[in-house]
Protein backbone atom coordinates (compact mmCIF):
# COMPACT_ATOMS: atom_id res chain seq x y z
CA UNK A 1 0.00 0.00 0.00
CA UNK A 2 2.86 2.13 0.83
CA UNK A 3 4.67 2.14 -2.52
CA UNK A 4 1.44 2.32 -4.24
CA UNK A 5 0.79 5.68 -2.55
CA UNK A 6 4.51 6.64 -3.25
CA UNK A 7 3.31 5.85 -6.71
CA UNK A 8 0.91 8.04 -7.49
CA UNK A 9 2.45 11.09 -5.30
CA UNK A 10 4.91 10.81 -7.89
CA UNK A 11 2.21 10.53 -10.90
CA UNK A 12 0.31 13.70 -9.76
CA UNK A 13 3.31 15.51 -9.14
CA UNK A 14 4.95 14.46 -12.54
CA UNK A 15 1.47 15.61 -13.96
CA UNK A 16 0.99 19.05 -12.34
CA UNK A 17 4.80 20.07 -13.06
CA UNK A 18 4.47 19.32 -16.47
CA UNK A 19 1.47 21.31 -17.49
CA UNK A 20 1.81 23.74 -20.10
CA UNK A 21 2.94 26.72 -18.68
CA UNK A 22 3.46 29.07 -21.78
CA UNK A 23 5.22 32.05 -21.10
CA UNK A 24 4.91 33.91 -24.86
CA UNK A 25 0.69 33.37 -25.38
CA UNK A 26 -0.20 35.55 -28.32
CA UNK A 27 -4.33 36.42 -28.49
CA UNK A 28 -6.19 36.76 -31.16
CA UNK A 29 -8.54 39.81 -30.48
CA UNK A 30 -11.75 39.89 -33.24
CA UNK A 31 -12.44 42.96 -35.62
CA UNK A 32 -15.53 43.98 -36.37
CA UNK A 33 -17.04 46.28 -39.20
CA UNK A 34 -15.83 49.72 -39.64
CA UNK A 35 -17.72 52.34 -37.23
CA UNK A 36 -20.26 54.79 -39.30
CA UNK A 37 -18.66 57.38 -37.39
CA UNK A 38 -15.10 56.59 -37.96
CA UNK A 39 -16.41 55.90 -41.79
CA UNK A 40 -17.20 59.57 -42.30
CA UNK A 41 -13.51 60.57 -40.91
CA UNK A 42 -11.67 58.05 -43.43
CA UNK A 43 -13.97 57.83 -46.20
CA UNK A 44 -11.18 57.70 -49.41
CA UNK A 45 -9.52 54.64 -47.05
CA UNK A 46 -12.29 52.13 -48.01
CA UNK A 47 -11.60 50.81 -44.83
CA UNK A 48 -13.94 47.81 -43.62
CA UNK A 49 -12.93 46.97 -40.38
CA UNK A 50 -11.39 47.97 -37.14
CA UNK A 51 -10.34 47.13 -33.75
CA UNK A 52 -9.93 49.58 -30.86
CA UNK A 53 -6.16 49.94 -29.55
CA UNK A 54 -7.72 49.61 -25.89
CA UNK A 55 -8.13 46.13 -26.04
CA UNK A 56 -4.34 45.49 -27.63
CA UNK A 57 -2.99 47.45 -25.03
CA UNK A 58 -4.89 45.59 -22.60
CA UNK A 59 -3.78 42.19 -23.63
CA UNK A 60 -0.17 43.51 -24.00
CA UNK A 61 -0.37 45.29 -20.55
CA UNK A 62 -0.85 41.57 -18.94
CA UNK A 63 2.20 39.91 -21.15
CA UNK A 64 0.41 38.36 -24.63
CA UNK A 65 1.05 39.60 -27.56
CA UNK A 66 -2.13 39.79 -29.69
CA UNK A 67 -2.89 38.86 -33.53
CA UNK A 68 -5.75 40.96 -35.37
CA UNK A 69 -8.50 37.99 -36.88
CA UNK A 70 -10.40 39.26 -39.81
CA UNK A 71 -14.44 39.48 -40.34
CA UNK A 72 -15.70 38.20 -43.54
CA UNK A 73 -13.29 34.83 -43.90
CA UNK A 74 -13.86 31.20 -44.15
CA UNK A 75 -14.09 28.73 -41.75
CA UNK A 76 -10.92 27.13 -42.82
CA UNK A 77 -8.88 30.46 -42.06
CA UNK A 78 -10.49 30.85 -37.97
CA UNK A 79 -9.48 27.20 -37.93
CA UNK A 80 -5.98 27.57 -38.87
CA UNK A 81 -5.31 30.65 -36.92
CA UNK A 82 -6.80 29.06 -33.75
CA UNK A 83 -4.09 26.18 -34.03
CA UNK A 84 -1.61 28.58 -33.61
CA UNK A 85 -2.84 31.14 -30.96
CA UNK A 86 -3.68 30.39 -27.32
CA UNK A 87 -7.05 32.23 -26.96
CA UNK A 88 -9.66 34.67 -28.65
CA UNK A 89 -10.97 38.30 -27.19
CA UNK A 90 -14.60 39.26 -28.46
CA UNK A 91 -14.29 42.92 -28.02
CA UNK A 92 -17.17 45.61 -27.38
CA UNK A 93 -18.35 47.91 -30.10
CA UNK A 94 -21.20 48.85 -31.98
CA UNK A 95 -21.99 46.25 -34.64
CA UNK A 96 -25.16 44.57 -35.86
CA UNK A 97 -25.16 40.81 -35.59
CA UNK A 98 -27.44 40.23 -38.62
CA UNK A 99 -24.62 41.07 -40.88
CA UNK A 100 -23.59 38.42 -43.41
CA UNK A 101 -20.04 37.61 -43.01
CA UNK A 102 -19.27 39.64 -40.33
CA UNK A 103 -18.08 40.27 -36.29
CA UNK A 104 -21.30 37.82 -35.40
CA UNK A 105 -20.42 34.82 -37.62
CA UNK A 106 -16.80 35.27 -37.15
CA UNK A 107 -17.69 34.64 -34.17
CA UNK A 108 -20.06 31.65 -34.40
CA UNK A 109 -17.18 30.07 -36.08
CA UNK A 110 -14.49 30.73 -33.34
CA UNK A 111 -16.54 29.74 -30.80
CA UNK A 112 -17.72 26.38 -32.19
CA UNK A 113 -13.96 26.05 -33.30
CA UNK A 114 -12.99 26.45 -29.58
CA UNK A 115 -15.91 24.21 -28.29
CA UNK A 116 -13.95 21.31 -31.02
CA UNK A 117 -10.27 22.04 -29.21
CA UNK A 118 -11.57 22.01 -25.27
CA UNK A 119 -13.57 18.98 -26.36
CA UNK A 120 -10.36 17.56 -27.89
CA UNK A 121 -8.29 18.22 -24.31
CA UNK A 122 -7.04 21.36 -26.37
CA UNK A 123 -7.20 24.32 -24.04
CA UNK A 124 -8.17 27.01 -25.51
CA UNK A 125 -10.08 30.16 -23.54
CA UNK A 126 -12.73 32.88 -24.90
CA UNK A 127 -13.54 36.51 -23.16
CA UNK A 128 -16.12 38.13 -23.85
CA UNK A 129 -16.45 42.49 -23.27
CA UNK A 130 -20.02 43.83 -23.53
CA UNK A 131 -20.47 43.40 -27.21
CA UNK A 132 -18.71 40.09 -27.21
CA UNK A 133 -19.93 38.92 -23.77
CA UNK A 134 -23.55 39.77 -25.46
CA UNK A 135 -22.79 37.66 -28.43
CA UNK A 136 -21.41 34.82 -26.65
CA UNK A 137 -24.74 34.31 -25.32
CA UNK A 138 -27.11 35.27 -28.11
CA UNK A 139 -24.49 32.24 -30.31
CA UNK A 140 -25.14 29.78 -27.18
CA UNK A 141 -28.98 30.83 -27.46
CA UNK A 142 -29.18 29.48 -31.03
CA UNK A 143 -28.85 32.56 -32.82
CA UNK A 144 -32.62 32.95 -33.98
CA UNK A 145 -34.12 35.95 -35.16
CA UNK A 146 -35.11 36.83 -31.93
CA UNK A 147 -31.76 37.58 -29.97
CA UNK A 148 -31.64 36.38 -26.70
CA UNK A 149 -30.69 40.00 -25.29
CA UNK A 150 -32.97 42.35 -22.99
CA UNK A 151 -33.07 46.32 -23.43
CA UNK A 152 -31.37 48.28 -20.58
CA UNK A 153 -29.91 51.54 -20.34
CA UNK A 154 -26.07 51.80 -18.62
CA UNK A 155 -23.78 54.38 -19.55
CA UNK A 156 -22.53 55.01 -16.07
CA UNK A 157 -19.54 53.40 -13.82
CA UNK A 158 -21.29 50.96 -11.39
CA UNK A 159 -19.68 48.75 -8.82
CA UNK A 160 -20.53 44.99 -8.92
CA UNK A 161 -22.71 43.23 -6.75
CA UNK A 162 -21.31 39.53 -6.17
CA UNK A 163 -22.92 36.21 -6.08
CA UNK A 164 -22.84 34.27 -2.81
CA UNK A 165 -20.56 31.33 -4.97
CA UNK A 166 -18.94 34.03 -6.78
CA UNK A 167 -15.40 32.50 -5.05
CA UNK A 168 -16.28 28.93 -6.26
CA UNK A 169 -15.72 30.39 -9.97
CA UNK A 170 -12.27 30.48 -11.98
CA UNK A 171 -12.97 34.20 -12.42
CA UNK A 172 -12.59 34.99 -8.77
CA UNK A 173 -11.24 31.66 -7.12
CA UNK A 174 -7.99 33.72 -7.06
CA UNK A 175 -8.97 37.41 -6.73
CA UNK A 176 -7.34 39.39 -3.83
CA UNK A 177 -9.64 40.62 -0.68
CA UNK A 178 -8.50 44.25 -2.10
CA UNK A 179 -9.69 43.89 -5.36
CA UNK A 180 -12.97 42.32 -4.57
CA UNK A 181 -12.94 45.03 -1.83
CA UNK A 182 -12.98 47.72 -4.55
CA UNK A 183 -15.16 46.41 -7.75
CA UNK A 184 -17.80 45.59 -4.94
CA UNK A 185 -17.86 48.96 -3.26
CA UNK A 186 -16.17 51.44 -5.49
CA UNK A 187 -18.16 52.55 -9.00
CA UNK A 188 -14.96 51.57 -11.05
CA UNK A 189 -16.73 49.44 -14.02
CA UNK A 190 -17.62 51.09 -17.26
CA UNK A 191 -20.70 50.62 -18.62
CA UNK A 192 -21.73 51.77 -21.68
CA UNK A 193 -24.23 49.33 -23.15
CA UNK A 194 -28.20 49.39 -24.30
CA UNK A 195 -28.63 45.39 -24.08
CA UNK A 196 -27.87 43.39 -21.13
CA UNK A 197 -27.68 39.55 -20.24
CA UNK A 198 -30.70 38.94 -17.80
CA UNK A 199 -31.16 35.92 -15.78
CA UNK A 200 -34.80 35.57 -18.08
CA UNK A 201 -32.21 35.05 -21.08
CA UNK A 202 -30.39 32.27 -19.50
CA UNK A 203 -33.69 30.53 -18.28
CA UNK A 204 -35.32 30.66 -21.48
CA UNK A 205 -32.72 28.45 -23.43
CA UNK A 206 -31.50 26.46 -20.26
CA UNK A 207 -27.99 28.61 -20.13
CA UNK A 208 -28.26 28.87 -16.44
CA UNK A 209 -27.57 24.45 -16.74
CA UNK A 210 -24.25 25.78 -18.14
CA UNK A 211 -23.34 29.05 -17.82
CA UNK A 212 -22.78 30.26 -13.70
CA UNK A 213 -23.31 34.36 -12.82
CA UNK A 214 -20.36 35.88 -10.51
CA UNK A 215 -21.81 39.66 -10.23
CA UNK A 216 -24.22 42.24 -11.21
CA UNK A 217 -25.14 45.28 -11.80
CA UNK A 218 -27.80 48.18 -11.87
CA UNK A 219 -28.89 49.98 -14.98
CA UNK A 220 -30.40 53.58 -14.75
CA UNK A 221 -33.39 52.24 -14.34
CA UNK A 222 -33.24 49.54 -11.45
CA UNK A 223 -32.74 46.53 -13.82
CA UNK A 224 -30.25 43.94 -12.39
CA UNK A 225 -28.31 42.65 -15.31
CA UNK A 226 -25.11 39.62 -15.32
CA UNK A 227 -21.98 41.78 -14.99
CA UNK A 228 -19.52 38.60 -15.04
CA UNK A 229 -20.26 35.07 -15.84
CA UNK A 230 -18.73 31.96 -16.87
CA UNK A 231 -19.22 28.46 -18.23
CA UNK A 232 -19.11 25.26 -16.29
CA UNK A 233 -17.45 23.14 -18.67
CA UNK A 234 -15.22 25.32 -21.18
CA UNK A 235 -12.71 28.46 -20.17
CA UNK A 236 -15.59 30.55 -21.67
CA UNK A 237 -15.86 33.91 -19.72
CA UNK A 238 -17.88 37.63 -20.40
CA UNK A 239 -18.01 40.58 -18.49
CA UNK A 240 -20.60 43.48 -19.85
CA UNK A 241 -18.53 46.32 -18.60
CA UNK A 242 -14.89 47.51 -20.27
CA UNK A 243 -11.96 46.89 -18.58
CA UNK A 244 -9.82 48.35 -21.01
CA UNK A 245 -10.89 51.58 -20.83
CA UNK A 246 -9.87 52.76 -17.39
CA UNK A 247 -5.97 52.40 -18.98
CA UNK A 248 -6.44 53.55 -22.43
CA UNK A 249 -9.45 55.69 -23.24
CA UNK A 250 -9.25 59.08 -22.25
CA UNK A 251 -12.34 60.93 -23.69
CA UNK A 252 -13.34 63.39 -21.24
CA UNK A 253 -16.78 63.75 -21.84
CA UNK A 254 -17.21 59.92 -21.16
CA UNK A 255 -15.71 60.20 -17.55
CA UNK A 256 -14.25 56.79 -17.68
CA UNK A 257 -12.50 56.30 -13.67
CA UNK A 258 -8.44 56.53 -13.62
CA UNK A 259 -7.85 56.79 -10.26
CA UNK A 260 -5.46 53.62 -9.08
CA UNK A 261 -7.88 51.61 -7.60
CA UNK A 262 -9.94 51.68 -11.15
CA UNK A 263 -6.72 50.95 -12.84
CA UNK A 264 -5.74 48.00 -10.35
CA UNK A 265 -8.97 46.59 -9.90
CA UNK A 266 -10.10 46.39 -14.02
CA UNK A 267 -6.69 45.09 -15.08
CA UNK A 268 -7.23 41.57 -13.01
CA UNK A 269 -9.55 40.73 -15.41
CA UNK A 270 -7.15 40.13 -18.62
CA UNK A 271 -4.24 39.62 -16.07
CA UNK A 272 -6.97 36.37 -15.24
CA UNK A 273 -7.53 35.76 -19.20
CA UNK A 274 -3.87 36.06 -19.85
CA UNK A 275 -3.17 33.39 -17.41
CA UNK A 276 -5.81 31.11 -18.63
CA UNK A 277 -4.47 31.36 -22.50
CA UNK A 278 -0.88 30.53 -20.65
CA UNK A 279 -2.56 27.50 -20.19
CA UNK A 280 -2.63 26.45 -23.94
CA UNK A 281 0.48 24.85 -25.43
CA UNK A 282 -0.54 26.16 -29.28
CA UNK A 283 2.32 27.93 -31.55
CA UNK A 284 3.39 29.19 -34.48
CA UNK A 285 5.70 27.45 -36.83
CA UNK A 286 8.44 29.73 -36.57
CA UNK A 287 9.73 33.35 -35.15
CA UNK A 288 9.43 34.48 -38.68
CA UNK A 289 5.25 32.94 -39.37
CA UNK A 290 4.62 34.87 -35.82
CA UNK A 291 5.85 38.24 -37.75
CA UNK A 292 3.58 37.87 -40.30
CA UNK A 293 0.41 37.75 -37.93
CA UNK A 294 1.07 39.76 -35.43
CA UNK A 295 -0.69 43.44 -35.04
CA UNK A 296 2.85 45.09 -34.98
CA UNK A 297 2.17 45.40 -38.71
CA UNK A 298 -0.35 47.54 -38.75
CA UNK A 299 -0.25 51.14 -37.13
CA UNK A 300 -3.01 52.51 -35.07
CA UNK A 301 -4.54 55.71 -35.99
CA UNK A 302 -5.18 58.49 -33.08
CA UNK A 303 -8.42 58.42 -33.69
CA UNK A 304 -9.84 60.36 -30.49
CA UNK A 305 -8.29 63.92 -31.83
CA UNK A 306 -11.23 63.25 -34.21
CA UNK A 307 -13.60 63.12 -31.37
CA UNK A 308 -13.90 59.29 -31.23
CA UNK A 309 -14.63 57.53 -28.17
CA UNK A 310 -11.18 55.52 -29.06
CA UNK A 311 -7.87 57.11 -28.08
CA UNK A 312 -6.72 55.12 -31.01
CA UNK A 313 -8.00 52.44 -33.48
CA UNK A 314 -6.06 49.86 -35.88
CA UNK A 315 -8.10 49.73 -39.13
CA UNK A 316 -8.21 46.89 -42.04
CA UNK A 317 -8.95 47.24 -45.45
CA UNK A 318 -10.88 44.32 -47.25
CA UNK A 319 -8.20 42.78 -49.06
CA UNK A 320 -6.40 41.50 -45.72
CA UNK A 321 -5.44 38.38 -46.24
CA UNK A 322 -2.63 37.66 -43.63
């Protein structure tokens, strides 16, 4: 009995030491169709496409390097990018999701992909902000004509209100006293959305079997929506707020929060996605295939002296084919 024990102390520990531990994760972070506002300020660029610099920064802030994926592609090309990249950010925006060939079935493809590789024993995490967190559910909901969205109005900075098991999630398993301390109490999330995840839209398509709320939140009107949530079986998270932008957006007018416990508190949420994509062993072939993908290629624009929302904003034209 003794050795037997000796045994498999020395399986589990030969197990846990060898997991992947990847120390150079590179994220893919989706595009999704060109703004109508930023359209009228680059109209002679037929540019078709975009992705805010926030969300780079924030990957690159918590040690990934990140690789723009393009709307409008084949299945085929989300495949072969996902074999080589260690996780996918849906970002927020302002897109339809009736579009053909566009952010939303991107998307459905990535995430299906994804469900294939975790199914497979190939880790492989998603994270959702607002507009992706949104479409994450609406693509679990079946994506019918009806999306599986409520109307709400929040355009303010809200603290969260937890679940009672919010600690028995991956989300928060880890989080720090202090920075539970502060996203509970302090109004440091930025909201900014008109739809919200209720628990209504998890009922009606059995979600809440799969899919476990951490926090939420109050809309101007008294409406508790899902701030944070997570799925039970893959490394599938959303939040409905913007981390991001208490680092890298700096319109005044939107009074985004910037004090240090803002700063501190939002960045644990990629610094948590981060570390989950660490967790997937996927490459590229070579220093020099890496080069070709990644967004150092492209050069954002500073798009908020134009009176964006976006400081700045990385923009692709339609014949992108990297």
């Amino acid at each position: 009995m003794k050795h037997t024990v000796l045994v498999l102390v020395y399986i589990l520990h030969y197990v846990v030491s060898n997991e992947v531990i990847n120390d150079r994760p590179i994220i893919g972070v989706l595009a999704q169709e060109q703004s109508y506002y930023l359209h009228t300020k680059y109209p002679e660029e037929n540019y078709t496409s975009y992705i805010a610099a926030s969300y780079v920064r924030d990957v690159e802030k918590s040690g990934a390097r990140v690789v723009p994926i393009m709307i409008g592609k084949e299945r085929s090309y989300y495949e072969a990018l996902m074999s080589k990249i260690n996780g996918v950010l849906f970002p927020g925006g302002a897109t339809y999701f009736n579009q053909s060939n566009g952010y939303a079935d991107a998307g459905e493809h990535i995430l299906s992909i994804a469900k294939e590789l975790n199914d497979a024993g190939d880790y492989f995490p998603i994270f959702g902000t607002c507009l992706g967190f949104q479409l994450i559910m609406i693509l679990e909901s079946g994506r019918g004509e009806v999306e599986n969205r409520g109307t709400c109005w929040s355009f303010r900075n809200l603290p969260l209100h937890f679940t009672e098991d919010f600690r028995s999630s991956k989300m928060f398993s880890e989080s720090s006293a202090d920075v539970v301390d502060i996203l509970a109490h302090d109004d440091v999330t930025v909201n900014a959305h008109q739809f919200c995840i209720f628990d209504e839209n998890l009922k009606a398509y059995n979600l809440d079997e799969v899919w476990q709320p951490t926090s939420y939140s109050i809309d101007d009107f008294g409406l508790s929506f899902i701030a944070t949530i997570e799925n039970k079986r893959y490394p599938f998270y959303g939040v409905i707020f913007h981390p991001e932008k208490s680092s890298f957006e700096w319109k005044r007018s939107k009074q985004y929060p910037h004090s240090i416990n803002a700063v501190v508190a939002n960045r644990y949420f990629m610094d948590f996605f981060v570390k989950e994509c660490r967790k997937s062993g996927h490459t590229f072939a070579n220093e020099a295939e890496e080069n070709q993908h990644v967004i150092y290629n492209h050069e954002p624009k500073f798009t908020g002296v134009l009176g964006s929302q976006h400081h700045e904003c990385y923009f692709f034209e339609p014949n992108y084919t990297k």
